[in-house]
Protein backbone atom coordinates (compact mmCIF):
# COMPACT_ATOMS: atom_id res chain seq x y z
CA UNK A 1 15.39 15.76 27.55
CA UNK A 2 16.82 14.18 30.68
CA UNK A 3 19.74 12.92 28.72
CA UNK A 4 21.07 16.38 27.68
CA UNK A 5 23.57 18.33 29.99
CA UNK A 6 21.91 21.09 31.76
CA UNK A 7 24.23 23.90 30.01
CA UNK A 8 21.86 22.07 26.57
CA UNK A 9 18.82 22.61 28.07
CA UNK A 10 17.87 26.14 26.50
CA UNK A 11 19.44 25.40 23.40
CA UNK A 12 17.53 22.25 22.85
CA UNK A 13 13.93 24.28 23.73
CA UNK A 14 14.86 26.76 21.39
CA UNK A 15 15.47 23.26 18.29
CA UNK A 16 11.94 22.23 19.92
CA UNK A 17 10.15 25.72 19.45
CA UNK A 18 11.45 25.98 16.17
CA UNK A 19 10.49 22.25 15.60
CA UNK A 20 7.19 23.17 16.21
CA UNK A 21 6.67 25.57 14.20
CA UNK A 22 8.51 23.80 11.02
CA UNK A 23 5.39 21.54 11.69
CA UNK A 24 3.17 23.75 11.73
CA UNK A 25 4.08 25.12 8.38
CA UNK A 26 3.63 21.66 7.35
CA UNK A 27 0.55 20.63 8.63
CA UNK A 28 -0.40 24.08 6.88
CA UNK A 29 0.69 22.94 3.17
CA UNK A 30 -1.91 20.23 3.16
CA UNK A 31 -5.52 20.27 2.42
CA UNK A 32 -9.00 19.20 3.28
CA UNK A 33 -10.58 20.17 -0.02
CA UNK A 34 -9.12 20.12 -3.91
CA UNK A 35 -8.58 24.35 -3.50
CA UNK A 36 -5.15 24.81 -2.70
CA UNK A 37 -3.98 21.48 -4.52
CA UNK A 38 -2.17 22.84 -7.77
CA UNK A 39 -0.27 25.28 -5.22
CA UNK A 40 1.11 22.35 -3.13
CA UNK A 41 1.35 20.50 -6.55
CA UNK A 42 4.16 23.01 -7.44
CA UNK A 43 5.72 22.86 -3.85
CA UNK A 44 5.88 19.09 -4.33
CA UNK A 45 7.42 19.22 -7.96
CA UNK A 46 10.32 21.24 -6.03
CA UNK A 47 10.57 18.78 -3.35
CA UNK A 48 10.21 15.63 -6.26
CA UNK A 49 12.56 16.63 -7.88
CA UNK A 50 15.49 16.90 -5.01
CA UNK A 51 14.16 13.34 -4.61
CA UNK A 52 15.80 12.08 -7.58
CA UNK A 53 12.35 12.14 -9.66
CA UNK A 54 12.82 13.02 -13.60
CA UNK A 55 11.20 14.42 -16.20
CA UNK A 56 8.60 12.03 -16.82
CA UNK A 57 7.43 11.62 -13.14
CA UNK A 58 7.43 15.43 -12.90
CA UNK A 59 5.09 15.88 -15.92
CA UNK A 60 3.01 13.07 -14.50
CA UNK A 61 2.73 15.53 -11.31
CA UNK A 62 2.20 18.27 -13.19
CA UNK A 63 -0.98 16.62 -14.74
CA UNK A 64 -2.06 15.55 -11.46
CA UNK A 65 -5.55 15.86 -10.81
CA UNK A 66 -7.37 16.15 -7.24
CA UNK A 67 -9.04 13.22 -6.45
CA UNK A 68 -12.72 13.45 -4.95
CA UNK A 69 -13.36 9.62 -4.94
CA UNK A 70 -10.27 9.21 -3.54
CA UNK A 71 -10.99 11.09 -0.90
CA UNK A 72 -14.68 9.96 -0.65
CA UNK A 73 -13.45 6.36 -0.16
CA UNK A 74 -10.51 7.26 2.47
CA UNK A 75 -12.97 8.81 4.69
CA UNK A 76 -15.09 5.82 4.81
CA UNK A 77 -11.90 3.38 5.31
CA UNK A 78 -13.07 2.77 9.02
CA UNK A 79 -16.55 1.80 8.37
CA UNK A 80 -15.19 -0.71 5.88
CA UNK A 81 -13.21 -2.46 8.59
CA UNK A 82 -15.60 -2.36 11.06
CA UNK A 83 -17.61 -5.19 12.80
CA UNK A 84 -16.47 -8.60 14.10
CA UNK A 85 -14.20 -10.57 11.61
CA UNK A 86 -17.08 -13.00 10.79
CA UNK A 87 -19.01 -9.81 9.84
CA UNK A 88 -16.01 -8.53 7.45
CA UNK A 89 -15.75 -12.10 6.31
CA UNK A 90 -19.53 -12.15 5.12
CA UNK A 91 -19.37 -8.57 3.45
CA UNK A 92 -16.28 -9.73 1.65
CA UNK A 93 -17.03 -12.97 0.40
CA UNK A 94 -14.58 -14.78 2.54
CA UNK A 95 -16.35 -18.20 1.06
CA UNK A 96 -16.34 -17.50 -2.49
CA UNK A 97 -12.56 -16.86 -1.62
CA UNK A 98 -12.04 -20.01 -0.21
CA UNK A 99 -13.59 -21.89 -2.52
CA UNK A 100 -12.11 -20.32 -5.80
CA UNK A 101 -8.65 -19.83 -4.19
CA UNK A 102 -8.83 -23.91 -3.19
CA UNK A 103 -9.50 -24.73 -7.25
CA UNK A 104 -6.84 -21.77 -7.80
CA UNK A 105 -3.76 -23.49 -6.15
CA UNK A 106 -4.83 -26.79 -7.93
CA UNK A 107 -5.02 -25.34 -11.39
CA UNK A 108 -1.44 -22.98 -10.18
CA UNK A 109 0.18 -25.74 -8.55
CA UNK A 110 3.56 -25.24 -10.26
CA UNK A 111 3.41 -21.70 -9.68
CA UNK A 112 2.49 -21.89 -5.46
CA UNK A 113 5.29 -24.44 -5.30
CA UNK A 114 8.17 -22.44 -6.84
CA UNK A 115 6.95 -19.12 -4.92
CA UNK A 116 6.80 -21.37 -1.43
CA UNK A 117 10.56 -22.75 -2.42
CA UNK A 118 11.95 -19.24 -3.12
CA UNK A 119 10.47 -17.51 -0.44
CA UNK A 120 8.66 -19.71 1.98
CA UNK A 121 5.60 -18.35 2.02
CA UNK A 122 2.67 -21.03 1.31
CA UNK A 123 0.00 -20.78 -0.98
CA UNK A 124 -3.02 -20.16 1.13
CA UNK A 125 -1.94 -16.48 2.42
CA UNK A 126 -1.08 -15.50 -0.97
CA UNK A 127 -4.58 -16.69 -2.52
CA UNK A 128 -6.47 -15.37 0.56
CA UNK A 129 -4.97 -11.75 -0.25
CA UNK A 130 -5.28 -11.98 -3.72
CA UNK A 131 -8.95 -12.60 -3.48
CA UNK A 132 -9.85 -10.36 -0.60
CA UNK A 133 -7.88 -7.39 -2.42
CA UNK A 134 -8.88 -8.01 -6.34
CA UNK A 135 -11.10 -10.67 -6.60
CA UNK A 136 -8.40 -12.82 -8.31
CA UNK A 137 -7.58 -10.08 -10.45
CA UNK A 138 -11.28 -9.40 -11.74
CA UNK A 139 -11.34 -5.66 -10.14
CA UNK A 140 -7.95 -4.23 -10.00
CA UNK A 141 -9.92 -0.58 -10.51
CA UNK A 142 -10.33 2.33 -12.81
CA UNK A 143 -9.00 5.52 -10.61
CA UNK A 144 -5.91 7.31 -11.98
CA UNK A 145 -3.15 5.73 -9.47
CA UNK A 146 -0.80 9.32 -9.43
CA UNK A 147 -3.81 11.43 -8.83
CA UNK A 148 -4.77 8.87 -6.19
CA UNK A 149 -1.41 8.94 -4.08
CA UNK A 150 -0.87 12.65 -4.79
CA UNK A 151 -4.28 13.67 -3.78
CA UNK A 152 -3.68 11.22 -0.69
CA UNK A 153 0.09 12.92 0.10
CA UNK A 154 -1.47 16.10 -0.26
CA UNK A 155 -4.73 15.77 2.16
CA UNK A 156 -4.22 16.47 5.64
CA UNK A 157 -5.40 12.91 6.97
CA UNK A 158 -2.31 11.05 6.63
CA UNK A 159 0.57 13.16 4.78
CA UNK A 160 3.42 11.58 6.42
CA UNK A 161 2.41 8.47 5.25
CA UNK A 162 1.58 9.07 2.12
CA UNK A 163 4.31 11.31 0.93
CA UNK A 164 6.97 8.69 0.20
CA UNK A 165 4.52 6.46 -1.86
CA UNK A 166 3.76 9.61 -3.86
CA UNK A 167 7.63 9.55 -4.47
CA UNK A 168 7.65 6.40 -5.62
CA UNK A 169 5.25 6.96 -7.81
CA UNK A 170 6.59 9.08 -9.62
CA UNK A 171 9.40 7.03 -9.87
CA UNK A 172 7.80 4.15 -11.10
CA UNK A 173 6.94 6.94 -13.94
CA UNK A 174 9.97 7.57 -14.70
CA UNK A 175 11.20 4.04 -15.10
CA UNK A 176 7.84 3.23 -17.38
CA UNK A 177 6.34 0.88 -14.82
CA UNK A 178 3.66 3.29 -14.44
CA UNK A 179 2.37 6.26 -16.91
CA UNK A 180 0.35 9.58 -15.90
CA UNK A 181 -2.81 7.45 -17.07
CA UNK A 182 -2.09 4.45 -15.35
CA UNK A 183 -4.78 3.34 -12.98
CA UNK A 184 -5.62 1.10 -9.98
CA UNK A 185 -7.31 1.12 -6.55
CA UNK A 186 -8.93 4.11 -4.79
CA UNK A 187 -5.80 4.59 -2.43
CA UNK A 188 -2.98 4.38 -5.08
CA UNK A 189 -2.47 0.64 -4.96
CA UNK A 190 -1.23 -1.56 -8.08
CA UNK A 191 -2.20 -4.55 -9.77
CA UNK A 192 -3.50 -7.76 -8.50
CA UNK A 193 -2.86 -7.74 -5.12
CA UNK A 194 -2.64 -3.90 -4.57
CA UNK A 195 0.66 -3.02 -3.84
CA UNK A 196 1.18 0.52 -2.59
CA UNK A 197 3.52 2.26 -4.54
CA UNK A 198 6.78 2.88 -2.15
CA UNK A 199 6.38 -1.38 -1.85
CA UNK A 200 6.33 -1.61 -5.37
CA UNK A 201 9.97 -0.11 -5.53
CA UNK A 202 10.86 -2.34 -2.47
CA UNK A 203 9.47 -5.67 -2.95
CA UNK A 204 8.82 -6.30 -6.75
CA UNK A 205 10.22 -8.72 -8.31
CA UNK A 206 10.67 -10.18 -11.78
CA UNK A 207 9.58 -7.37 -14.30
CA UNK A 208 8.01 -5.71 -11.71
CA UNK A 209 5.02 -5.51 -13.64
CA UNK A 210 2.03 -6.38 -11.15
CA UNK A 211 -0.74 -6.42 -13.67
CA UNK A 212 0.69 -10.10 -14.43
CA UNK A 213 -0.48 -12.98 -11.84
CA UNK A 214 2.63 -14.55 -11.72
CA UNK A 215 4.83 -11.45 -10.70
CA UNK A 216 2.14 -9.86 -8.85
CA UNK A 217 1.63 -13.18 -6.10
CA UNK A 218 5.63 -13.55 -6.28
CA UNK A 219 5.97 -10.15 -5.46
CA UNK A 220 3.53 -10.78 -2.36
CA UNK A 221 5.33 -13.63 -1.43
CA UNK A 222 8.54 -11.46 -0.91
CA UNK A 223 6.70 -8.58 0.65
CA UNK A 224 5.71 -10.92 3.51
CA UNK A 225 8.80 -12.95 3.97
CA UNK A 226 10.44 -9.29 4.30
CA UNK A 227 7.87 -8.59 6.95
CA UNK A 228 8.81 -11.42 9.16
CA UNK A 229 7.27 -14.80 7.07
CA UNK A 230 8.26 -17.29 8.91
CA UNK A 231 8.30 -20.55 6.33
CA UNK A 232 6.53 -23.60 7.78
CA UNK A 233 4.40 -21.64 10.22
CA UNK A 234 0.59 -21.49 10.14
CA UNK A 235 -0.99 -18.54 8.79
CA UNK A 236 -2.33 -17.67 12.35
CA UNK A 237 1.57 -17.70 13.61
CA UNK A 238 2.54 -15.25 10.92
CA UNK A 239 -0.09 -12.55 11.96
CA UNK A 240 2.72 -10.13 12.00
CA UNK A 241 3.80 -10.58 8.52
CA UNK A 242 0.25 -10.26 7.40
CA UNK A 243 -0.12 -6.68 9.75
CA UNK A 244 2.70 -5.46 7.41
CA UNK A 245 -0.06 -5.90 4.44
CA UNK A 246 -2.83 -4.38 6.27
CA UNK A 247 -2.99 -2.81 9.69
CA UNK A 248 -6.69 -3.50 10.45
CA UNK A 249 -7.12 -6.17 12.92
CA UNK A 250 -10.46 -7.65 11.20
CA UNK A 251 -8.45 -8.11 8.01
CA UNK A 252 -5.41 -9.45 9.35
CA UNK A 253 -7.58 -12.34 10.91
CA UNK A 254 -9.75 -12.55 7.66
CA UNK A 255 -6.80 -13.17 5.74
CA UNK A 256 -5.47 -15.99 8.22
CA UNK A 257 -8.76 -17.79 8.34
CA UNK A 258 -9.22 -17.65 4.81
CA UNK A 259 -5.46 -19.07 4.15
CA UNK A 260 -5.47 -21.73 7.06
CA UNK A 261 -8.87 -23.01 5.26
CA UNK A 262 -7.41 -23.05 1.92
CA UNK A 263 -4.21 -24.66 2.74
CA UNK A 264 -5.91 -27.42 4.52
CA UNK A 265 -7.55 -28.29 1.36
């Protein structure tokens, strides 16, 4: 507040008072349990809707369940990134993901070249988070993706962050890239390398459908260069991009071990 005039001073309390207490009607919409989520389901259709989502996204809201795995997973999240990154590396089969995603680029090779000439991104990274996230695609998971992100928008955890990938979720229903009985990872996330929803209606490419290898790694490959990818760099260099993916330190270094040892192959 030292910028204001001092003749502002009262009048800008008086914005902060009533500030606070705009968030604390907020913080009091959300939930810690599935009982009051139908009644913020119907507070969210309002708010959906003077977001520019439709019909269809609406009636996928509307059918909305509350999502106890969901929320069972998200409150272990920290344990799962916990430990050294030679620990994480062991629990996730950082080995098995070297090894495959080495015979992967071979067999791909056409593929990792185009994606590294349109966007500059090289193979390894992309391989490294494809196999870390899905196992190359083999587990891209069975929990209803709208429930998911609505369940996660709605807990109080981590609203803020949540609510605009619950948007675009709905959006993506409305445009037919997703349906009410769609499903994917535990947190919301799409296809084979788990794209949240809000970066599915940012960096997709192609058809935009990320079920299909091709559009899914392509789509990667843009989401990093967009986060900073700098093209000809070593993995290690472009830790930043890579943060953008995933904001857990033990991950972030996962991923550019994984990808240095890949692309040295």
């Amino acid at each position: 507040m030292a910028f204001l005039a001092k003749g502002r001073i009262l009048a800008a309390a008086v914005v902060a008072v009533l500030g606070l207490a705009t968030g604390a009607q907020a913080a009091a919409s959300c939930g810690k349990t599935g009982a009051g989520f139908d009644a913020w389901k119907q507070d969210f259709a309002a708010e959906a809707k003077s977001e520019g989502v439709g019909s269809r996204g609406l009636a996928a809201l509307a059918g909305a369940t509350y999502a106890t795995r969901t929320i069972s997973a998200d409150r272990a999240i920290h344990k799962a990134f916990s430990g050294s990154v030679d620990d994480f590396m062991k629990r996730r089969g950082g080995s098995a993901i070297i090894s495959k995603g080495r015979s992967l680029k071979k067999s791909n090779a056409a593929l990792f070249n185009q994606i590294e000439q349109n966007y500059g991104v090289s193979p390894g990274v992309l391989l490294a988070i494809w196999g870390m996230e899905t196992g190359f695609g083999a587990s891209m998971g069975n929990q209803n993706t709208v429930s998911a992100i609505l369940t996660l928008a709605y807990d109080c955890r981590r609203p803020d962050y949540f609510h605009p990938h619950a948007i675009a979720a709905l959006k993506l229903v409305d445009r037919g890239a997703l349906t009410a009985s769609s499903v994917g990872a535990m947190h919301g996330e799409i296809g084979h390398t788990q794209f949240l929803p809000g970066n599915v209606l940012k960096y997709a490419v192609g058809s935009g459908n990320l079920r299909d290898k091709a559009t899914a790694l392509a789509s990667t490959a843009n989401f990093l260069k967009g986060h900073g990818w700098r093209a000809g760099a070593s993995a290690q260099s472009n830790i930043g991009a890579i943060a953008g993916w995933n904001s857990a330190s033990v991950y972030q270094q996962a991923i550019a071990r994984i990808a240095t040892a890949i692309d040295a192959d």
